[in-house]
C-alpha atoms as a PDB file:
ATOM      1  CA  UNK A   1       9.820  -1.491  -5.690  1.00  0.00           C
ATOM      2  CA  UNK A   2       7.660   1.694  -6.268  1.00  0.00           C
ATOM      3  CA  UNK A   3       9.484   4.717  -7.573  1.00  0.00           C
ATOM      4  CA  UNK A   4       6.461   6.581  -8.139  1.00  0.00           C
ATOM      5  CA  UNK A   5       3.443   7.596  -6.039  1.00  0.00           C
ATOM      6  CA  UNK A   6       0.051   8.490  -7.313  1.00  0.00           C
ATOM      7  CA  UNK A   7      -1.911  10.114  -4.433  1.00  0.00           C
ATOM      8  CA  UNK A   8      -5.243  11.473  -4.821  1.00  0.00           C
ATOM      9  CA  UNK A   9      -6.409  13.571  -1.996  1.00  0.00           C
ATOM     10  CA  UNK A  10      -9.900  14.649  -1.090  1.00  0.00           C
ATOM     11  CA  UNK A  11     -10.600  17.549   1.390  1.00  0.00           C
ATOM     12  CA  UNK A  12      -8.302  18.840   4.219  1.00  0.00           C
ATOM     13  CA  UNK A  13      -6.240  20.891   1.876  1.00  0.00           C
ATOM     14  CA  UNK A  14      -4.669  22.011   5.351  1.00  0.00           C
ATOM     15  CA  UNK A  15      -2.871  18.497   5.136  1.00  0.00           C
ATOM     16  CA  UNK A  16      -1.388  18.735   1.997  1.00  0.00           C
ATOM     17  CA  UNK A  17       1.909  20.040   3.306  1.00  0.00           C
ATOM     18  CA  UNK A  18       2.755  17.527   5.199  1.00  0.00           C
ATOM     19  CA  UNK A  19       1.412  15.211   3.128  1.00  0.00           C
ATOM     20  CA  UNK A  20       3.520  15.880   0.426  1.00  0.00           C
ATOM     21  CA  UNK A  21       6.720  16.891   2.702  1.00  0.00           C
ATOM     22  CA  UNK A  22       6.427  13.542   4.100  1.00  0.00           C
ATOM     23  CA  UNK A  23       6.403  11.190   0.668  1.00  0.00           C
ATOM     24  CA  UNK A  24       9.058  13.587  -1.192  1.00  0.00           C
ATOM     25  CA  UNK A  25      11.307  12.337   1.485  1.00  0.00           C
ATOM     26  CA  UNK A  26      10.650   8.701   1.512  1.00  0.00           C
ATOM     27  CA  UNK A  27      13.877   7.424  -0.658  1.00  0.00           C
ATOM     28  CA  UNK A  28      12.125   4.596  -2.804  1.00  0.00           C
ATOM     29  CA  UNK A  29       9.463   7.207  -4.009  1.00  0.00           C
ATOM     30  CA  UNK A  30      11.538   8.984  -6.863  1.00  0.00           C
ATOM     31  CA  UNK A  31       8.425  10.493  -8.593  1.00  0.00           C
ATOM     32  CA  UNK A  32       5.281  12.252  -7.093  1.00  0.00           C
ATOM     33  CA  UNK A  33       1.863  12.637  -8.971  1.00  0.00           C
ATOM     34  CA  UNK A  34      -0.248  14.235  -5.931  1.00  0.00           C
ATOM     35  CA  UNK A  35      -3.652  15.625  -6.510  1.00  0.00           C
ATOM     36  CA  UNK A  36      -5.853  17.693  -4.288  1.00  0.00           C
ATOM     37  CA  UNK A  37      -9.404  17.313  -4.726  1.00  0.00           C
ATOM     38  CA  UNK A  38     -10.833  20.751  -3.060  1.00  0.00           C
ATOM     39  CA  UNK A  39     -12.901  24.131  -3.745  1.00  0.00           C
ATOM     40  CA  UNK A  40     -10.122  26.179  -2.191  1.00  0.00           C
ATOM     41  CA  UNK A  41      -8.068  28.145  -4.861  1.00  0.00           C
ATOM     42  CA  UNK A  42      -5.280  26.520  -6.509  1.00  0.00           C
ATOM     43  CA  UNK A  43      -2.642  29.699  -5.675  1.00  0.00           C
ATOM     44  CA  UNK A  44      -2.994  28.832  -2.097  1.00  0.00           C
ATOM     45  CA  UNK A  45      -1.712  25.486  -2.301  1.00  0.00           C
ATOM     46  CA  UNK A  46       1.940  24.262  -3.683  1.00  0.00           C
ATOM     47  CA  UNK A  47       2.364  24.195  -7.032  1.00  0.00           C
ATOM     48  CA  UNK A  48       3.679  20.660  -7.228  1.00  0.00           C
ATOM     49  CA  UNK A  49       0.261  19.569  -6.120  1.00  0.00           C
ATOM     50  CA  UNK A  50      -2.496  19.237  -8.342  1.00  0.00           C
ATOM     51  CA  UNK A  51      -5.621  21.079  -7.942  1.00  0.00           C
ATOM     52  CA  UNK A  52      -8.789  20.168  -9.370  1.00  0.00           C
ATOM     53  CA  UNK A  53     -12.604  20.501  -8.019  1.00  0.00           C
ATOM     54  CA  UNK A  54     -13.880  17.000  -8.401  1.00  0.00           C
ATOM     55  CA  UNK A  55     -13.437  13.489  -9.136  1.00  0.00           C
ATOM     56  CA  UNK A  56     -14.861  13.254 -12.301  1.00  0.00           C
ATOM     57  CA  UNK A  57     -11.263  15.757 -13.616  1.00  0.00           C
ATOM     58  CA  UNK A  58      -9.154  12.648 -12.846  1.00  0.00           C
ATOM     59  CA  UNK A  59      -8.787   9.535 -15.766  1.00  0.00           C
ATOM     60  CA  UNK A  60      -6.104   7.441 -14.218  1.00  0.00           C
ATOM     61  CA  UNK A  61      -6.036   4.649 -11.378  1.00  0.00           C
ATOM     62  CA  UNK A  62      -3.901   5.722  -8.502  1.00  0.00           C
ATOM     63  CA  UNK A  63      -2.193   3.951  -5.574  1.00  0.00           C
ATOM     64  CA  UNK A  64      -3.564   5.972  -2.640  1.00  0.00           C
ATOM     65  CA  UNK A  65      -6.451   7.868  -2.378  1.00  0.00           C
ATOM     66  CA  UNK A  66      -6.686   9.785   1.399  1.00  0.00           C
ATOM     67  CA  UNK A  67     -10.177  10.568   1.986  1.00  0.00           C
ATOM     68  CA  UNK A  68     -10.866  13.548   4.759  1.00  0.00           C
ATOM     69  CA  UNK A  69     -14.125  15.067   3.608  1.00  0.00           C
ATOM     70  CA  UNK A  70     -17.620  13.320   2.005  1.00  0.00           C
ATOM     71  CA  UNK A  71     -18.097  12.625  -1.080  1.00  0.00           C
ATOM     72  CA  UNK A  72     -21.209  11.677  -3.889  1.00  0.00           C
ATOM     73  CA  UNK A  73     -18.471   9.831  -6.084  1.00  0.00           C
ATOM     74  CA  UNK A  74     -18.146   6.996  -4.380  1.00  0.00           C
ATOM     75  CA  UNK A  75     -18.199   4.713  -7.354  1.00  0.00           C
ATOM     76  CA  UNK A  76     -16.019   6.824  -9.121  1.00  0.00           C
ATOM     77  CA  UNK A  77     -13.482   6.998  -5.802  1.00  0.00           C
ATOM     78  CA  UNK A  78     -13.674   2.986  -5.838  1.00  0.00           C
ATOM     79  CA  UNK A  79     -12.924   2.846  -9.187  1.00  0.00           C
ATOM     80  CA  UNK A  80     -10.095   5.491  -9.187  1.00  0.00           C
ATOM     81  CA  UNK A  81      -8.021   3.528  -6.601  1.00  0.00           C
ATOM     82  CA  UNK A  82      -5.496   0.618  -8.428  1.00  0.00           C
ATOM     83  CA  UNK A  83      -6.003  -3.005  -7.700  1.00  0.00           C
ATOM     84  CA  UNK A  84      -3.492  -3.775  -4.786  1.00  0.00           C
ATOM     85  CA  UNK A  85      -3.727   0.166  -4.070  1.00  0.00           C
ATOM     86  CA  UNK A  86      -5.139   1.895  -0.681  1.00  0.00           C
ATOM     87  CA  UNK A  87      -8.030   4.559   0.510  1.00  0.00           C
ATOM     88  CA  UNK A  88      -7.234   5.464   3.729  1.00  0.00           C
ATOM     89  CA  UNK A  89     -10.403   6.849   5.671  1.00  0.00           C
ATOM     90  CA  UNK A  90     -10.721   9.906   7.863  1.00  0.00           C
ATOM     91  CA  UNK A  91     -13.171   8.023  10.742  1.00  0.00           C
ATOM     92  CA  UNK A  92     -15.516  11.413  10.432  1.00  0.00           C
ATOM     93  CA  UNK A  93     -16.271   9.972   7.097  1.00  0.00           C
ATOM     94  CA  UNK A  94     -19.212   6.771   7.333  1.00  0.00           C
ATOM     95  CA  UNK A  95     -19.313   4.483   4.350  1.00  0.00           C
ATOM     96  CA  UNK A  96     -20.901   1.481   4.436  1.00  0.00           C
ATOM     97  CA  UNK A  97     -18.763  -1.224   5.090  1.00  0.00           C
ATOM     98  CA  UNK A  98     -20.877  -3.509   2.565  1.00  0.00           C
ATOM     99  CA  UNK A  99     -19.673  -0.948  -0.376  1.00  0.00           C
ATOM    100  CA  UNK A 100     -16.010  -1.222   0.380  1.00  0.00           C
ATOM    101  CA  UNK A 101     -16.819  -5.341   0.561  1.00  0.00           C
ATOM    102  CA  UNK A 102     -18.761  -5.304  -2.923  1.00  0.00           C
ATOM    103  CA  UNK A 103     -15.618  -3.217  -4.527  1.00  0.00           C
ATOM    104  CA  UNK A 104     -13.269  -5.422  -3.536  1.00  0.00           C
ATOM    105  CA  UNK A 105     -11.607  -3.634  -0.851  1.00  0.00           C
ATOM    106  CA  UNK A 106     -10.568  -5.036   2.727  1.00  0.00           C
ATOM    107  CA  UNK A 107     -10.239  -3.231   5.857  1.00  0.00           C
ATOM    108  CA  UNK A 108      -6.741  -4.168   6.948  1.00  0.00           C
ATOM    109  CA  UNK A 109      -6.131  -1.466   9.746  1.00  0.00           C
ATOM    110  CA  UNK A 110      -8.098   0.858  11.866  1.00  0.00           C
ATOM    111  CA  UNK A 111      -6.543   3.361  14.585  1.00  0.00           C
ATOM    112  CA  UNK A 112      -8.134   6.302  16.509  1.00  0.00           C
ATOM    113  CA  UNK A 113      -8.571   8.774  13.687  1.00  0.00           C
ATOM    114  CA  UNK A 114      -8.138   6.572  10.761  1.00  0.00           C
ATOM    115  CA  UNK A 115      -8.821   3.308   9.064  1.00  0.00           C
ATOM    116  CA  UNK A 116      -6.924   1.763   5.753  1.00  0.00           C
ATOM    117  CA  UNK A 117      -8.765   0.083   3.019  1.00  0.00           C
ATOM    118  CA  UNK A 118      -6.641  -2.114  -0.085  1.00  0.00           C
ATOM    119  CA  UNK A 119      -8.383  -3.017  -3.279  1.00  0.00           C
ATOM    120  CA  UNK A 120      -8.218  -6.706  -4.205  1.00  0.00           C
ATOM    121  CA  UNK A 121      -7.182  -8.246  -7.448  1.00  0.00           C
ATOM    122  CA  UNK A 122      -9.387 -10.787  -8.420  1.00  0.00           C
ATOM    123  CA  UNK A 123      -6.970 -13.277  -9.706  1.00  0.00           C
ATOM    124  CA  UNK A 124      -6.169 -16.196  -7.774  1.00  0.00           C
ATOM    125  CA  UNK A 125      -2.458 -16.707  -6.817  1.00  0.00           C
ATOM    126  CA  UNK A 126      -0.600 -19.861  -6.371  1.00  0.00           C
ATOM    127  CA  UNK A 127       1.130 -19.861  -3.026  1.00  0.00           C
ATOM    128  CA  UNK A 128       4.508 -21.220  -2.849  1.00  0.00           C
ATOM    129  CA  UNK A 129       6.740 -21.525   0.081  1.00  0.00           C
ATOM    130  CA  UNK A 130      10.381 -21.451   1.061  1.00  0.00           C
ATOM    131  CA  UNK A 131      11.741 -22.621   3.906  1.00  0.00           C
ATOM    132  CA  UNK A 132      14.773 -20.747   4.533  1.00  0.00           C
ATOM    133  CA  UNK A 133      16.207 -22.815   7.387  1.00  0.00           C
ATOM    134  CA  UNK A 134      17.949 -25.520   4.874  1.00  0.00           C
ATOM    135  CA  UNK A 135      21.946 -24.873   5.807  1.00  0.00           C
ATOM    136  CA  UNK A 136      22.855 -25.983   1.728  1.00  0.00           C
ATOM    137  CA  UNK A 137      21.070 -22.852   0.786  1.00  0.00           C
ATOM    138  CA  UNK A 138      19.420 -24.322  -2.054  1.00  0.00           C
ATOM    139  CA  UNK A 139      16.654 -22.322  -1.438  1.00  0.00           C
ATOM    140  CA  UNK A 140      18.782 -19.209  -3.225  1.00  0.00           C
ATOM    141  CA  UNK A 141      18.204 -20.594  -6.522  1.00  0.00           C
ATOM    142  CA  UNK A 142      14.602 -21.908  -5.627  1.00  0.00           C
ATOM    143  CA  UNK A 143      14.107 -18.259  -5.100  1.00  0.00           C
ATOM    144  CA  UNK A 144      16.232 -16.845  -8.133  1.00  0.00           C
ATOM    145  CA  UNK A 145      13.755 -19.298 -10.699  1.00  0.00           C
ATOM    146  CA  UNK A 146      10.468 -18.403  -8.611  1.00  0.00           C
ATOM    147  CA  UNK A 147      11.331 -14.816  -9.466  1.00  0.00           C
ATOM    148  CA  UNK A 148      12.369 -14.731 -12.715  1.00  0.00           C
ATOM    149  CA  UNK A 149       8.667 -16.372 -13.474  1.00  0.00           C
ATOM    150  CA  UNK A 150       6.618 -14.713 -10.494  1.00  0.00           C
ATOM    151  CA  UNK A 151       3.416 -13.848 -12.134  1.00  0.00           C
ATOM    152  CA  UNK A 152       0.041 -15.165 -10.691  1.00  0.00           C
ATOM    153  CA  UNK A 153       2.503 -16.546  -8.132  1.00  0.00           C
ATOM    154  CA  UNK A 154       2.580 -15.560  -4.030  1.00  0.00           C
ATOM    155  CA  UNK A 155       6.453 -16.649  -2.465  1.00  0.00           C
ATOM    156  CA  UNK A 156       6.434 -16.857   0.987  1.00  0.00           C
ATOM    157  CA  UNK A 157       9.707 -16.611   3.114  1.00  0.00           C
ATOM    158  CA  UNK A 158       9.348 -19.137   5.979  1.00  0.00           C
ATOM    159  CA  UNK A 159      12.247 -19.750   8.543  1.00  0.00           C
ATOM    160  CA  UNK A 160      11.393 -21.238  12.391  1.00  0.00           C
ATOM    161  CA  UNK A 161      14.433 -19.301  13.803  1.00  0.00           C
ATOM    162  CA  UNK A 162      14.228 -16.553  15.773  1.00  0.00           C
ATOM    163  CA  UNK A 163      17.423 -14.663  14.712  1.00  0.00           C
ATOM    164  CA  UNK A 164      16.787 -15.578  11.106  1.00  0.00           C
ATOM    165  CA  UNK A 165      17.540 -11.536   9.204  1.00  0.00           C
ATOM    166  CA  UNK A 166      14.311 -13.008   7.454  1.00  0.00           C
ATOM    167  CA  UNK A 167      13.197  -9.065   7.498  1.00  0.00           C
ATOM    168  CA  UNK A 168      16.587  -7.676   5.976  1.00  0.00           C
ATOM    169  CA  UNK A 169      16.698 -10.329   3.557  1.00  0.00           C
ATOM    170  CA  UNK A 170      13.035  -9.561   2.491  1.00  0.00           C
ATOM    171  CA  UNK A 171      13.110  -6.531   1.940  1.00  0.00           C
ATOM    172  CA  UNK A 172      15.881  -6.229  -0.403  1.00  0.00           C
ATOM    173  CA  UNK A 173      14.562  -9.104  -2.094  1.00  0.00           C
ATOM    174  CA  UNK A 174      11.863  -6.773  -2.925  1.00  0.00           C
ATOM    175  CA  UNK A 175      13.394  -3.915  -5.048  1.00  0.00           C
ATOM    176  CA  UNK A 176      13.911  -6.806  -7.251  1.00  0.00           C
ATOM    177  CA  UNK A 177      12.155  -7.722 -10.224  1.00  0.00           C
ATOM    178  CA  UNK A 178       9.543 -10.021  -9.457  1.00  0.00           C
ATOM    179  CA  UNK A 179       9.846  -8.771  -5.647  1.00  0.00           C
ATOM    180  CA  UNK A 180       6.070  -7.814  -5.425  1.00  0.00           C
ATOM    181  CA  UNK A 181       5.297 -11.587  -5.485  1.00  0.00           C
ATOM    182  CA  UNK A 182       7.201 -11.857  -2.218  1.00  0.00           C
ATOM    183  CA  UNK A 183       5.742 -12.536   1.478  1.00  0.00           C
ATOM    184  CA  UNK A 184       6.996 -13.519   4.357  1.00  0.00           C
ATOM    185  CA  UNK A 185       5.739 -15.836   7.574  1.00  0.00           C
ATOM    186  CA  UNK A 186       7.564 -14.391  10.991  1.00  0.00           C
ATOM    187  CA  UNK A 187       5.961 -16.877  13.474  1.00  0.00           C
ATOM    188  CA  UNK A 188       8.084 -15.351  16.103  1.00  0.00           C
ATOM    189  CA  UNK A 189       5.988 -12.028  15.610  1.00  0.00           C
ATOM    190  CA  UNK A 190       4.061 -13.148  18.912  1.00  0.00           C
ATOM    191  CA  UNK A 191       7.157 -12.795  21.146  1.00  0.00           C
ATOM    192  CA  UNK A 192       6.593  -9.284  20.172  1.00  0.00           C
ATOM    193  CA  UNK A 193       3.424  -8.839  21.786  1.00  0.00           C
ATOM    194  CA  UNK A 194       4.934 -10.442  25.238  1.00  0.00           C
ATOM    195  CA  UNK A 195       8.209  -7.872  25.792  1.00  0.00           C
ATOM    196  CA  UNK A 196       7.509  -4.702  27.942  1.00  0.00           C
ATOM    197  CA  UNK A 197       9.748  -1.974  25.964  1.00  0.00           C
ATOM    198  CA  UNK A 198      10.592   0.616  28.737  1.00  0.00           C
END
């Protein structure tokens, strides 16, 4: 699991608060490298944030990049962003949608004021699955030897029960090593969609 965050920012320095209130708290992040692209003055913002004027200051990949203001960069911001990592979109901002496509990047979410972007890796994963319904529970130390040797591998989590913990047991599976090669199938996830919540 992630212990640190590298966020790169890009306008709204009016954000950056919050921003960086909100991810100090998460408990899995235990580090914070935040960085505030802007033209504003650097003693106006908090000091655990770093300032800089463009993207060209910045020479590592990070895993989120939150984009609120244009930019000329846009290879550079493409490049700046870690494969797996995001670039979340203020929807003021209009990039093509063929650049993000020829980058590597999917869309995988879009609300009002906002759409989220993750950079592809290239490599091609073999998908295994595991069906976790078996009552021997061999599939323990199916899952023990897939993640001991998890590289250029995807594990999916399948059971067909609906009260399965499938979630629980997911996602402590992933603060393990090797967890990042886990997914999981909830074909239940359309009940979901039928329950009114009052």
């Amino acid at each position: 699991m992630t212990t640190t965050l590298s966020l790169c920012q890009i306008g709204n320095e009016k954000l950056s608060e919050n921003i960086l209130n909100f991810y100090s708290q998460q408990p899995s992040i235990k580090s914070l490298e935040y960085t505030l692209v802007t033209s504003t003055s650097a003693d106006e913002i908090n000091k655990k944030i770093n300032v800089i004027e463009n993207l060209s200051s910045i020479t590592t990949s990070v895993d989120l990049i939150i984009l609120e203001s244009n930019t000329n960069e846009l290879e550079k911001l493409f490049s700046l962003c870690k494969i797996n990592g995001f670039i979340l979109l203020s929807s003021d901002i209009n990039i093509p949608l063929e650049q993000f496509q020829t980058s590597n990047f999917v869309r995988i979410g879009k609300k009002k004021n906002y759409q989220i972007w993750k950079k592809l890796s290239n490599e091609i994963f073999d998908d295994i699955i595991v069906n976790l319904d078996e009552k021997n529970f061999q599939w323990i130390d199916q899952i023990k030897t897939l993640l001991s040797n998890s590289s250029s591998k995807r594990i999916w989590l399948q059971s067909n029960q609906v009260d399965n913990g499938i979630v629980g047991f997911f996602n402590c599976l992933r603060r393990e090593p090797g967890g990042q090669s886990l997914r999981y199938e909830n074909p239940f996830s359309f009940l979901l969609e039928q329950i009114n919540f009052y």
